[in-house]
N, C-alpha and C. Protein backbone atom coordinates (compact mmCIF):
# COMPACT_ATOMS: atom_id res chain seq x y z
N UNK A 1 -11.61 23.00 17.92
CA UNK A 1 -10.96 22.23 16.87
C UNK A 1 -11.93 22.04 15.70
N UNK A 2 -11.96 22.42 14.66
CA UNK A 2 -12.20 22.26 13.13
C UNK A 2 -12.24 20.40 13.06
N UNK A 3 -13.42 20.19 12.11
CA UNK A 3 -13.91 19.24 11.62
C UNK A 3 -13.72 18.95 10.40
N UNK A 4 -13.90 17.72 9.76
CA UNK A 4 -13.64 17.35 8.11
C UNK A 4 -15.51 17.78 7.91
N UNK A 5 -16.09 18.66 6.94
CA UNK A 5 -17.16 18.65 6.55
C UNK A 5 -17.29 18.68 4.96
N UNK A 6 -17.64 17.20 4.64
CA UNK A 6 -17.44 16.84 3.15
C UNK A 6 -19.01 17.18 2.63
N UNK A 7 -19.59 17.72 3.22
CA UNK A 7 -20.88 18.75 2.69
C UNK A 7 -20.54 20.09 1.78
N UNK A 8 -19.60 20.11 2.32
CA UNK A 8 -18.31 21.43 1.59
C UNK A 8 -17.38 21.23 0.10
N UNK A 9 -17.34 19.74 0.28
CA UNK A 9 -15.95 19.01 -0.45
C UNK A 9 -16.82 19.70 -1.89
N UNK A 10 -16.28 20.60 -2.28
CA UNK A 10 -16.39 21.10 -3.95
C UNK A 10 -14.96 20.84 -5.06
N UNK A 11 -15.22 19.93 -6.17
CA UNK A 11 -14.36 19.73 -6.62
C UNK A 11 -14.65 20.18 -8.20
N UNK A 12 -15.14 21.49 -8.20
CA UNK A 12 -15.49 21.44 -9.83
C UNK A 12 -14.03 22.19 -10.26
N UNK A 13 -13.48 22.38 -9.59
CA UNK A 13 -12.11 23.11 -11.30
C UNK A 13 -11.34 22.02 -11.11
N UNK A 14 -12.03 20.70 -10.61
CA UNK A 14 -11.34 19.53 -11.71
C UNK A 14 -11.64 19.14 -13.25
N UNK A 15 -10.80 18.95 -14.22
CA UNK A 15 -11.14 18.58 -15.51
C UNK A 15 -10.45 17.39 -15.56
N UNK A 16 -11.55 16.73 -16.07
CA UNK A 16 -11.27 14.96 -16.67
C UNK A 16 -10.48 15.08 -17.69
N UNK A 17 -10.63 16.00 -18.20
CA UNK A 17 -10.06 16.04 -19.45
C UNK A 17 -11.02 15.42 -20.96
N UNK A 18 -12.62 15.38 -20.68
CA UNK A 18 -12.99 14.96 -21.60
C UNK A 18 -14.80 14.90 -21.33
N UNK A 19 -15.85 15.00 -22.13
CA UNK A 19 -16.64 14.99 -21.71
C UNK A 19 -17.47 13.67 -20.94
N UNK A 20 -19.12 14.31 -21.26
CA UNK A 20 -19.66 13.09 -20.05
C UNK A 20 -19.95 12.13 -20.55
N UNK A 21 -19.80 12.21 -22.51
CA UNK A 21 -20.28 10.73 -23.25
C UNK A 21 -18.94 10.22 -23.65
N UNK A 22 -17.82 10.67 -23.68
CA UNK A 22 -16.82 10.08 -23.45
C UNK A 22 -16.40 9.23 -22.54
N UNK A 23 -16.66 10.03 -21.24
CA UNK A 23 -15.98 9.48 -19.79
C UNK A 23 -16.96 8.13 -19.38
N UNK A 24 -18.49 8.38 -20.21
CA UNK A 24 -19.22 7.18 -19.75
C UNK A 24 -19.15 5.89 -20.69
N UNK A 25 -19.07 6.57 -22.03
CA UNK A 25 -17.88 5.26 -23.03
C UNK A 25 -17.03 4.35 -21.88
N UNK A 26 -16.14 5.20 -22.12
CA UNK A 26 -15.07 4.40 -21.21
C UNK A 26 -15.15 3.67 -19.83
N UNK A 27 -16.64 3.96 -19.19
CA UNK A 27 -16.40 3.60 -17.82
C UNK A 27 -17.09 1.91 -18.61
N UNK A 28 -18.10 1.84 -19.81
CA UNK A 28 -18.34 0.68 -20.07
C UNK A 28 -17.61 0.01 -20.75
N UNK A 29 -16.36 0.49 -21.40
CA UNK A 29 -15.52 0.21 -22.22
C UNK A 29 -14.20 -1.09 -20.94
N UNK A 30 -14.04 0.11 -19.67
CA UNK A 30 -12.96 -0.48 -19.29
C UNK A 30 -13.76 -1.99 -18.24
N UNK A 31 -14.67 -1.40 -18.05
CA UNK A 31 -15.57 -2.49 -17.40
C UNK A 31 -15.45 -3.95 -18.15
N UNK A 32 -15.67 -3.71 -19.11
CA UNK A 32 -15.82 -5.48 -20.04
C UNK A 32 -14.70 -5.59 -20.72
N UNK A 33 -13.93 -4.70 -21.02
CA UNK A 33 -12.35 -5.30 -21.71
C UNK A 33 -11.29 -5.19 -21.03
N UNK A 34 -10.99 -4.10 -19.77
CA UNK A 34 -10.02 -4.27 -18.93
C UNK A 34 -10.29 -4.74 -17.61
N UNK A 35 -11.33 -4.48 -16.65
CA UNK A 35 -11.19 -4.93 -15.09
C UNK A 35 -11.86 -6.19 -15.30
N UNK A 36 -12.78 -6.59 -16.42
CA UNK A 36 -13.29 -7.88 -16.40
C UNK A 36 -11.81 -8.91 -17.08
N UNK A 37 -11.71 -9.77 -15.98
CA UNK A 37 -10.55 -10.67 -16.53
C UNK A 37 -10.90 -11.64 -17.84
N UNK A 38 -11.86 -11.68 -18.22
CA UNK A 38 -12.20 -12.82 -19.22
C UNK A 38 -11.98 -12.24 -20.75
N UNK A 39 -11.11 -10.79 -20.50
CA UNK A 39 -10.47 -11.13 -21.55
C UNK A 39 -8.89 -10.66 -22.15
N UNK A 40 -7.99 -12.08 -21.98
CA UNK A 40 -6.56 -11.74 -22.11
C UNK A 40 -6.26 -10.87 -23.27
N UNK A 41 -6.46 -10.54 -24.12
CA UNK A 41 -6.27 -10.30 -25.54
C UNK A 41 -5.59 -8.60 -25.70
N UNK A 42 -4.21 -8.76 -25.52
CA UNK A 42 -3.48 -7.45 -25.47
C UNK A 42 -3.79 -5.80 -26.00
N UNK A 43 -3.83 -6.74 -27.87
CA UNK A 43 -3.81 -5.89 -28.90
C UNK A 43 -4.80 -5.45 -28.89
N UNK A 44 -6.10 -6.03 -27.98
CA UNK A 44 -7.72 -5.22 -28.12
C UNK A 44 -7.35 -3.87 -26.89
N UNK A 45 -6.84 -4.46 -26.12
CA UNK A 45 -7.01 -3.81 -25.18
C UNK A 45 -6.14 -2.36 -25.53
N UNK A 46 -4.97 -1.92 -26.12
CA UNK A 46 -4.37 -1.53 -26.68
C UNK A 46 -4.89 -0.43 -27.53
N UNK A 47 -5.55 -1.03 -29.06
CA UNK A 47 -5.99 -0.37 -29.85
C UNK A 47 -7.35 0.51 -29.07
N UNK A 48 -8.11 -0.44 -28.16
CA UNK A 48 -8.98 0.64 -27.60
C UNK A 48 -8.76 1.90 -26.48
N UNK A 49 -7.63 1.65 -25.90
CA UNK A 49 -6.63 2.46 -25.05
C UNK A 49 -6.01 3.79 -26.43
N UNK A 50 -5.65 3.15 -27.52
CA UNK A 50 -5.50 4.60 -28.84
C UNK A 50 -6.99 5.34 -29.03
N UNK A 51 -7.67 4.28 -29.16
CA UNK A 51 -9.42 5.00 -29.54
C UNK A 51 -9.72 6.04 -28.27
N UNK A 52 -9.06 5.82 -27.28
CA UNK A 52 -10.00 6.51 -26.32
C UNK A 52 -8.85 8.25 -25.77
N UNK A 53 -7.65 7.84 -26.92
CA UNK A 53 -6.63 8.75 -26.30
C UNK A 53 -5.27 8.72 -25.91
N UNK A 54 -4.89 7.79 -25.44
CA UNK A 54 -4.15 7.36 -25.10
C UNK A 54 -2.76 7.25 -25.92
N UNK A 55 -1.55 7.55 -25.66
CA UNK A 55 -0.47 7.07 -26.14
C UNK A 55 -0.11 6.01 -25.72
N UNK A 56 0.27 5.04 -26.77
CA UNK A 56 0.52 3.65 -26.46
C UNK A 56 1.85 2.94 -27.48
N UNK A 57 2.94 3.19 -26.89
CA UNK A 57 3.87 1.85 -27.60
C UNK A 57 3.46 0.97 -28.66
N UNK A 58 5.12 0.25 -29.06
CA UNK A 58 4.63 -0.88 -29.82
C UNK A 58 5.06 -2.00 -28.62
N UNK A 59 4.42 -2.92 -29.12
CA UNK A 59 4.74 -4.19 -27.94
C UNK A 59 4.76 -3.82 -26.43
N UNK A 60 3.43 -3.19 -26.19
CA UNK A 60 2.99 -3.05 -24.81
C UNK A 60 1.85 -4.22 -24.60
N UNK A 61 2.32 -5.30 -23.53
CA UNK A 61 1.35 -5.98 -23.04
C UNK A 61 0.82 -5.65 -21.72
N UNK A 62 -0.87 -5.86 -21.78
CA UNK A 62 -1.78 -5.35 -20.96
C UNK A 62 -2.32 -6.68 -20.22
N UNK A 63 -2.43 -7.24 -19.26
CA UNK A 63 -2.74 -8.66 -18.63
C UNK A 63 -3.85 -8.41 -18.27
N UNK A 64 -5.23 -9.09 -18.23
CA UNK A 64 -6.24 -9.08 -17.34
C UNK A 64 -6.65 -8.79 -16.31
N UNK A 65 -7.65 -7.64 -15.97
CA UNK A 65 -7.99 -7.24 -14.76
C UNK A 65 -7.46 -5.82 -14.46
N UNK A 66 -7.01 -5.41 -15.21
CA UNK A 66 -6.40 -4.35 -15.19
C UNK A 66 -7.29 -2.59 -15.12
N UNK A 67 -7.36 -1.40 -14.49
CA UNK A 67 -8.11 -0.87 -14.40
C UNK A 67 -7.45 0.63 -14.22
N UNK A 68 -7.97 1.38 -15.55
CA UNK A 68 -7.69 2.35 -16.23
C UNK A 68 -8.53 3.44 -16.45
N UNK A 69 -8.41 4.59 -15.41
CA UNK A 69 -8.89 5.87 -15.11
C UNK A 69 -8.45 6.99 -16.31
N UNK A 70 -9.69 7.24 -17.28
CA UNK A 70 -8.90 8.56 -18.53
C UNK A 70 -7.49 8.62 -19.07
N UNK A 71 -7.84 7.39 -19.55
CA UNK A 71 -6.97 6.92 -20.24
C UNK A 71 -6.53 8.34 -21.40
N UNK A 72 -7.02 9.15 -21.95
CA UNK A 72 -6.63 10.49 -22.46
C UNK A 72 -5.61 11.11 -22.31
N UNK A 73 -5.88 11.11 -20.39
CA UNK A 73 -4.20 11.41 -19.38
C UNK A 73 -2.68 10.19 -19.33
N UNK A 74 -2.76 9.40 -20.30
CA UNK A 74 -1.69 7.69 -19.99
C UNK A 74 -0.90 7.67 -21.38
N UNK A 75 0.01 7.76 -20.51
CA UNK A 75 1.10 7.55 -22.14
C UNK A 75 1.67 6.39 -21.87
N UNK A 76 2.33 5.40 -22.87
CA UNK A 76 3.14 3.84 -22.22
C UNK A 76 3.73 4.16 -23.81
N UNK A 77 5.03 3.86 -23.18
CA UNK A 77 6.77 3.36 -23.84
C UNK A 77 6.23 1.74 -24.36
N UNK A 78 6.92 2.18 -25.36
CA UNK A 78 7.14 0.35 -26.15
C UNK A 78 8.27 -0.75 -25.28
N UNK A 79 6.89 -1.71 -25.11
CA UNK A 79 7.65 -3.01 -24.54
C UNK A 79 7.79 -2.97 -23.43
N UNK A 80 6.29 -2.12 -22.90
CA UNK A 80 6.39 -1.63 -21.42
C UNK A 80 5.05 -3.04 -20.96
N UNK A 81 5.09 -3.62 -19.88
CA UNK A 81 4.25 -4.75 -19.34
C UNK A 81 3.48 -4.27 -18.29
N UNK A 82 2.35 -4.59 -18.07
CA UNK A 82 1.16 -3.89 -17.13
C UNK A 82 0.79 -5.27 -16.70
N UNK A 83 1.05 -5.80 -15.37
CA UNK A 83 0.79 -6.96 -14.79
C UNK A 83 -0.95 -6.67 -14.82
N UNK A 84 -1.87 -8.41 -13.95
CA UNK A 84 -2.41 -8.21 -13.61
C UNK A 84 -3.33 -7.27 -12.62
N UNK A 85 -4.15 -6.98 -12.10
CA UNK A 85 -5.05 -6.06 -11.27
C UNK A 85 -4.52 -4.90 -11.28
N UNK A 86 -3.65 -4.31 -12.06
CA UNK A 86 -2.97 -2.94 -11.95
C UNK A 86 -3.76 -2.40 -12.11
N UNK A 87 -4.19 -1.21 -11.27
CA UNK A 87 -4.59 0.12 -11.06
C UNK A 87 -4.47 1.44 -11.57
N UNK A 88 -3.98 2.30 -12.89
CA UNK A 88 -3.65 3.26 -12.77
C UNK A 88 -4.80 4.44 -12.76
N UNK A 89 -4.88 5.15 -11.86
CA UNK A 89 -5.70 6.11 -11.49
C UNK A 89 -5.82 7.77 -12.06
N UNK A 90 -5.27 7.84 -13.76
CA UNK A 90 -5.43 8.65 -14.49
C UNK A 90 -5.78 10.33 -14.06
N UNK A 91 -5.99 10.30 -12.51
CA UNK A 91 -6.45 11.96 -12.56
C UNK A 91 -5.81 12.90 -13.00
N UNK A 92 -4.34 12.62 -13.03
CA UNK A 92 -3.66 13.05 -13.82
C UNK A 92 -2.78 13.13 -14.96
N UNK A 93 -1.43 13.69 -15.51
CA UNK A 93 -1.22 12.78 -16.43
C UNK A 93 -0.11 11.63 -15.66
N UNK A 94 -0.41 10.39 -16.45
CA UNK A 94 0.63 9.30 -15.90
C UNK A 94 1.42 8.77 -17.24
N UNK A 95 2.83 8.98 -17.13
CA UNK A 95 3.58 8.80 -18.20
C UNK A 95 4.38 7.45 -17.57
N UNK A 96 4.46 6.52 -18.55
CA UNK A 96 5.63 5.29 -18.60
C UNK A 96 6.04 5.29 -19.66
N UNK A 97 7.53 5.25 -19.65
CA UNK A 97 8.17 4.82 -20.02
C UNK A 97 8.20 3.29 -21.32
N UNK A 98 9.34 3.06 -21.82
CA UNK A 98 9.80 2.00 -22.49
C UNK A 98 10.38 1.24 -21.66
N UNK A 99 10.11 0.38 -21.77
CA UNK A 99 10.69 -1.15 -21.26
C UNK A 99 10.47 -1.33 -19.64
N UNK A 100 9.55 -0.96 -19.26
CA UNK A 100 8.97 -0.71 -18.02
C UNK A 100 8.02 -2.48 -17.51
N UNK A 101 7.94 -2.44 -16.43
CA UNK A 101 7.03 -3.25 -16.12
C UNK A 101 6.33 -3.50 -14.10
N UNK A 102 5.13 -2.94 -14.51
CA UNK A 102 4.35 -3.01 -13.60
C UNK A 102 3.82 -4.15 -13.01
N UNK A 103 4.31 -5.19 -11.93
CA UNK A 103 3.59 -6.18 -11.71
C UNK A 103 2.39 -6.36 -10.84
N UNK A 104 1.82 -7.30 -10.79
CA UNK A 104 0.45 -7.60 -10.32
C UNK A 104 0.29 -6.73 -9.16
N UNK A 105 -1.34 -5.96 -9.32
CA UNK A 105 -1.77 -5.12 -8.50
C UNK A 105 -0.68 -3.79 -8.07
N UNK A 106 -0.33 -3.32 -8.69
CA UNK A 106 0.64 -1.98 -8.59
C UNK A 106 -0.89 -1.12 -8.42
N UNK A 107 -0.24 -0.03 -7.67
CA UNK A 107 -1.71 1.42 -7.90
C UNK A 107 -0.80 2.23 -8.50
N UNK A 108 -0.77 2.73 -9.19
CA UNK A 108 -0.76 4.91 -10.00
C UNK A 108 -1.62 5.47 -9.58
N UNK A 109 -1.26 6.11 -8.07
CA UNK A 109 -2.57 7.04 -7.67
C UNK A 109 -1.59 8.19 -7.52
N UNK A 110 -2.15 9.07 -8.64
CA UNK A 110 -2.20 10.76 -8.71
C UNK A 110 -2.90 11.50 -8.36
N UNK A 111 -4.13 10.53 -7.97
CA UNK A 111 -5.12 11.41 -6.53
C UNK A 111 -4.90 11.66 -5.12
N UNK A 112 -5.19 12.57 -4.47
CA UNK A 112 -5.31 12.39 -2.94
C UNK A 112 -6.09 13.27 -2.33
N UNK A 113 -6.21 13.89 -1.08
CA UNK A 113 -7.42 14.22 -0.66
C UNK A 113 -6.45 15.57 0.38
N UNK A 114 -6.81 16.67 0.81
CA UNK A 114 -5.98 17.81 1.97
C UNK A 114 -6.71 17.74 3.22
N UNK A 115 -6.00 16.44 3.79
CA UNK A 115 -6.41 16.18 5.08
C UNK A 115 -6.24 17.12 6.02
N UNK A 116 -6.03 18.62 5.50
CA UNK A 116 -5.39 19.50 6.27
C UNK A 116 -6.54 20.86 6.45
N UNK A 117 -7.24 20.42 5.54
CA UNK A 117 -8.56 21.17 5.44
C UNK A 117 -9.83 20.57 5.65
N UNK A 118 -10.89 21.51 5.88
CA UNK A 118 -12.28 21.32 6.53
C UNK A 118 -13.33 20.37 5.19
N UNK A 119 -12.82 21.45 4.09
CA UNK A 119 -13.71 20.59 3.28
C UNK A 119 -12.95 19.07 2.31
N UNK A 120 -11.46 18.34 2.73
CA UNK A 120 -11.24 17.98 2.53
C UNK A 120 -10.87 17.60 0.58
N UNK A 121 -9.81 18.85 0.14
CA UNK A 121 -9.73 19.18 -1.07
C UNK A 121 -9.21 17.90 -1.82
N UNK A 122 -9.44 18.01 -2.96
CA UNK A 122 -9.01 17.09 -3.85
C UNK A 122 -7.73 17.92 -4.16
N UNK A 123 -6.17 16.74 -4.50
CA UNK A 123 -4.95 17.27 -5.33
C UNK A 123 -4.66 16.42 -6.07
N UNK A 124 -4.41 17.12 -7.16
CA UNK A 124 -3.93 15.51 -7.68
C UNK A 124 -2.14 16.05 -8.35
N UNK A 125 -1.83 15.52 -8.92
CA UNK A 125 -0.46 15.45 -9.80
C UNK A 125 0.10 14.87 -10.16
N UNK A 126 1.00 14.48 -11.22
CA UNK A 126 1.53 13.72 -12.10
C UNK A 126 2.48 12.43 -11.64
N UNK A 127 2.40 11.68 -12.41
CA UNK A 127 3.57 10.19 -12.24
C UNK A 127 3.98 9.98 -13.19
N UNK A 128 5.75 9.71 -12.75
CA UNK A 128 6.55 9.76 -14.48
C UNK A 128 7.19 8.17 -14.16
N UNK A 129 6.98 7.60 -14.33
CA UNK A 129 7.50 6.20 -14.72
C UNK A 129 9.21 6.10 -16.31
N UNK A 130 10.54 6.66 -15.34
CA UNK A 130 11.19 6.51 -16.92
C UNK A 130 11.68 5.30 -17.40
N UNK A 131 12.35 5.23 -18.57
CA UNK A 131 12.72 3.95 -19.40
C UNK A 131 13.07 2.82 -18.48
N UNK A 132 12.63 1.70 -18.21
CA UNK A 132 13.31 0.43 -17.46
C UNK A 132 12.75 0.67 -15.84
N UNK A 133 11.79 1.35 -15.94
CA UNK A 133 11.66 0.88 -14.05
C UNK A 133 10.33 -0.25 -14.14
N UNK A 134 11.30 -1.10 -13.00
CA UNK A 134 10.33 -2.37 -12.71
C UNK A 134 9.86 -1.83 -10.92
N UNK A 135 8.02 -1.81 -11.11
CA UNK A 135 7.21 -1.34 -10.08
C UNK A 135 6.97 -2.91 -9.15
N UNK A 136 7.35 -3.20 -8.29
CA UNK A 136 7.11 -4.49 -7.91
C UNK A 136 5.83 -5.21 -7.38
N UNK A 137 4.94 -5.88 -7.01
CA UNK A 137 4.05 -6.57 -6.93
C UNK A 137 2.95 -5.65 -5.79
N UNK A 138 2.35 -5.40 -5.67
CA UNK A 138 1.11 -4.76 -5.11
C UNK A 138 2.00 -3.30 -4.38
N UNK A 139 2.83 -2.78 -4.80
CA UNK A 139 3.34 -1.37 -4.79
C UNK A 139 2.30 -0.62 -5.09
N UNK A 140 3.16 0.78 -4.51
CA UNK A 140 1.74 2.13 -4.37
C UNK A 140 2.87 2.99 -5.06
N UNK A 141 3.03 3.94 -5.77
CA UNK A 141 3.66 5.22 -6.62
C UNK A 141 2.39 6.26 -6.34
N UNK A 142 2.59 7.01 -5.57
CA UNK A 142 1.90 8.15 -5.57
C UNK A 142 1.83 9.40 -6.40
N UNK A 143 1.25 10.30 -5.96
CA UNK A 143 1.47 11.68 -7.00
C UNK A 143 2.37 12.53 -7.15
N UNK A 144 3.12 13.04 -8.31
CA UNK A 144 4.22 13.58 -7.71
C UNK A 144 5.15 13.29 -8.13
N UNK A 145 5.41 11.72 -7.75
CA UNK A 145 6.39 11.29 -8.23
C UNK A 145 7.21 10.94 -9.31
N UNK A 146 8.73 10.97 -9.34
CA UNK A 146 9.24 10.74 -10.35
C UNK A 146 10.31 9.15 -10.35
N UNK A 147 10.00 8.08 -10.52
CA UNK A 147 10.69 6.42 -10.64
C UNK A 147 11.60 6.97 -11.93
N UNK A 148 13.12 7.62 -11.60
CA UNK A 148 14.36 7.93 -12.72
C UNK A 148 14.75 6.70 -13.42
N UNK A 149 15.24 6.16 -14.66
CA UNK A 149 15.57 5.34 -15.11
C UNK A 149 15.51 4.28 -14.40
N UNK A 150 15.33 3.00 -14.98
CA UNK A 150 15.90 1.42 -14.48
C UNK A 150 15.80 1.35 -12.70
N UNK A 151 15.03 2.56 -12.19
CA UNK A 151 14.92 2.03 -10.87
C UNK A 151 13.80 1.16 -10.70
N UNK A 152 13.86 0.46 -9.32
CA UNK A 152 12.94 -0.98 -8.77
C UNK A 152 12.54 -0.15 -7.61
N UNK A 153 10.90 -0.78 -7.58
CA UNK A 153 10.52 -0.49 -6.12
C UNK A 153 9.93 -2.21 -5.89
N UNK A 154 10.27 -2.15 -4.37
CA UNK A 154 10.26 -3.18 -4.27
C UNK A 154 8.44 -4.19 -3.87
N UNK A 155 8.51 -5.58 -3.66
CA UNK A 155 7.23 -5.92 -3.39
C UNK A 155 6.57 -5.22 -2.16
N UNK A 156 5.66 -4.59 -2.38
CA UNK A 156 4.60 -4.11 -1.49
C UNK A 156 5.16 -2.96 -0.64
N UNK A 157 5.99 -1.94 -1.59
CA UNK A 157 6.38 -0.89 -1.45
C UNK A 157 5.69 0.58 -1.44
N UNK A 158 5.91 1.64 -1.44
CA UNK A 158 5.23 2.73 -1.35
C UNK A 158 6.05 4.02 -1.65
N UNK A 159 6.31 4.48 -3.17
CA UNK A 159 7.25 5.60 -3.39
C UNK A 159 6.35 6.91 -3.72
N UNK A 160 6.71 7.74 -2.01
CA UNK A 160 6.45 8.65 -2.02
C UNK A 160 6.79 10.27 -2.07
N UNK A 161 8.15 9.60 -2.63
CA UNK A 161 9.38 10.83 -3.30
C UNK A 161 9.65 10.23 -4.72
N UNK A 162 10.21 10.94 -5.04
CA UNK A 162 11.60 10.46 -6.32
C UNK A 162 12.28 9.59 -5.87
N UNK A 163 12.34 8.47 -6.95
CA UNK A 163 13.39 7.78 -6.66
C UNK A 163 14.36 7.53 -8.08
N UNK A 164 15.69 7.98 -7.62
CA UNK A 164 17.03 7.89 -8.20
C UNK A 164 17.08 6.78 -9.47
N UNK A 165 17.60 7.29 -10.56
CA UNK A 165 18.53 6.18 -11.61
C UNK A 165 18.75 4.99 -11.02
N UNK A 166 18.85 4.06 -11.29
CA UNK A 166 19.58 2.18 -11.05
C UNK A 166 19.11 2.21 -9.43
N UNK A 167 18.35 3.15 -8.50
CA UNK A 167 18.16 2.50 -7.62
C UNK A 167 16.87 1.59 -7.07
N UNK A 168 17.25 0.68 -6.16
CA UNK A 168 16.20 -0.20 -5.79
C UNK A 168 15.97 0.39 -4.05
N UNK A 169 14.80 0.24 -4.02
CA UNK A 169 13.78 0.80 -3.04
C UNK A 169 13.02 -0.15 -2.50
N UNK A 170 13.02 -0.01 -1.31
CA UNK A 170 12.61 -1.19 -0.16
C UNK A 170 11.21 0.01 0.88
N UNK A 171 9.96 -0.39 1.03
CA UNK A 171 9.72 -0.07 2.54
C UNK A 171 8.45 0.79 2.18
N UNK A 172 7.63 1.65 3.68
CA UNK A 172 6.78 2.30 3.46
C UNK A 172 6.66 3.30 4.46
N UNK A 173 7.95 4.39 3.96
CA UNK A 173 7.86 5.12 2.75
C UNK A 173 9.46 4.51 2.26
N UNK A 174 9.02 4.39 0.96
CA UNK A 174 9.97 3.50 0.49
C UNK A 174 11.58 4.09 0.32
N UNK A 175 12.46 3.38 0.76
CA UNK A 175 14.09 4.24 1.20
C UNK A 175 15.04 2.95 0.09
N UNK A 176 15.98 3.61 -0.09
CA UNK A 176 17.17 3.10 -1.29
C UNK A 176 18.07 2.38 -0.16
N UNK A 177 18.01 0.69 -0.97
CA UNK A 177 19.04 -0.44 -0.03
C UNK A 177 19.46 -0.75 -0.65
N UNK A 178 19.76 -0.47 -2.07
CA UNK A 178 21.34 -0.31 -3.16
C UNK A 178 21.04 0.10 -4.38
N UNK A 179 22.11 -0.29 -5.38
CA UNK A 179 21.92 -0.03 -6.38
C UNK A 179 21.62 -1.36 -7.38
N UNK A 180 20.84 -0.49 -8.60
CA UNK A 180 20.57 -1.60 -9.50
C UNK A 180 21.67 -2.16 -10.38
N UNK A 181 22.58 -3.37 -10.72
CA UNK A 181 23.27 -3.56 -11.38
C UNK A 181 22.45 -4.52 -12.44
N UNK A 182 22.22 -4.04 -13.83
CA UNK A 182 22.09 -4.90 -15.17
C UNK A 182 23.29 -5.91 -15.90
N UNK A 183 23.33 -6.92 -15.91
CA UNK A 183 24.36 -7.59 -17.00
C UNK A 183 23.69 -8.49 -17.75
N UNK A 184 23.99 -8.29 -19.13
CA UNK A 184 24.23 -9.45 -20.20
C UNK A 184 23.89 -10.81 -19.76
């Protein structure tokens, strides 16, 4: 039987998408204005999320504590909300939507690892967040995936497929227990 030997683990035809005085900008950048909570202040956080690359909405609020991997790879829809301790993990690209909202401690991990191999490969791939999906409170969205319009995943969920237009999603791996109805 074959072993995990991460003496092996080679990950160079990964691209960050940016160089090494960039990527180290940003690791001091997100350090003191996003994962450090002491400072609420949206529009900083925002305009330096454009400086570094990023597509960014109008009236996107960013909450404290928040922690943002190449940002280069992150697009956000106007009037989209990024709760506290949110996570998004940039290895790839991660697109949201408009009118979206991520609550406290959500992950965007587009990373993962091929537990199926010796040297334990890196994969990563994309997360599409579309118009109106609410990610619920310490939820996981993996790679891959696609959250279709106005769907909900629920608190402390895990969507590791597509999940459908207006639907709401329960569980881990997270499964559809109805539909979303909006009214006035």
């Amino acid at each position: 039987m074959n072993k995990t030997d991460l003496s092996k683990y080679d990950n160079s035809w990964f691209d960050e998408g940016a160089g090494v005085i960039k990527r180290t900008l940003w690791y001091f950048v997100n350090s003191l204005f996003f994962i450090n909570s002491l400072n609420p202040v949206s529009s900083i956080k925002v305009a330096l999320l454009r400086m570094f690359g990023a597509k960014i909405g109008k009236g996107v609020v960013i909450k404290p504590g928040v922690n943002i991997k190449y940002p280069w790879k992150l697009t956000i829809g106007d009037y989209t909300w990024i709760g506290e301790r949110v996570w998004i993990d940039c290895l790839d690209t991660v697109t949201i939507g408009a009118h979206c909202c991520l609550s406290q401690g959500v992950l965007l991990l587009n990373g993962n690892h091929n537990y199926k191999r010796s040297t334990f490969d890196l994969m990563v791939s994309p997360i599409t967040l579309e118009d109106g999906v609410w990610i619920g409170a310490q939820s996981i969205v993996t790679g891959g995936v696609t959250c279709r319009s106005h769907s909900v995943l629920a608190v402390q969920s895990v969507a590791s497929s597509d999940m459908e237009a207006y639907g709401i999603y329960r569980g881990n791996p997270a499964v559809k227990i109805k539909e979303r109805v909006i009214s006035d």
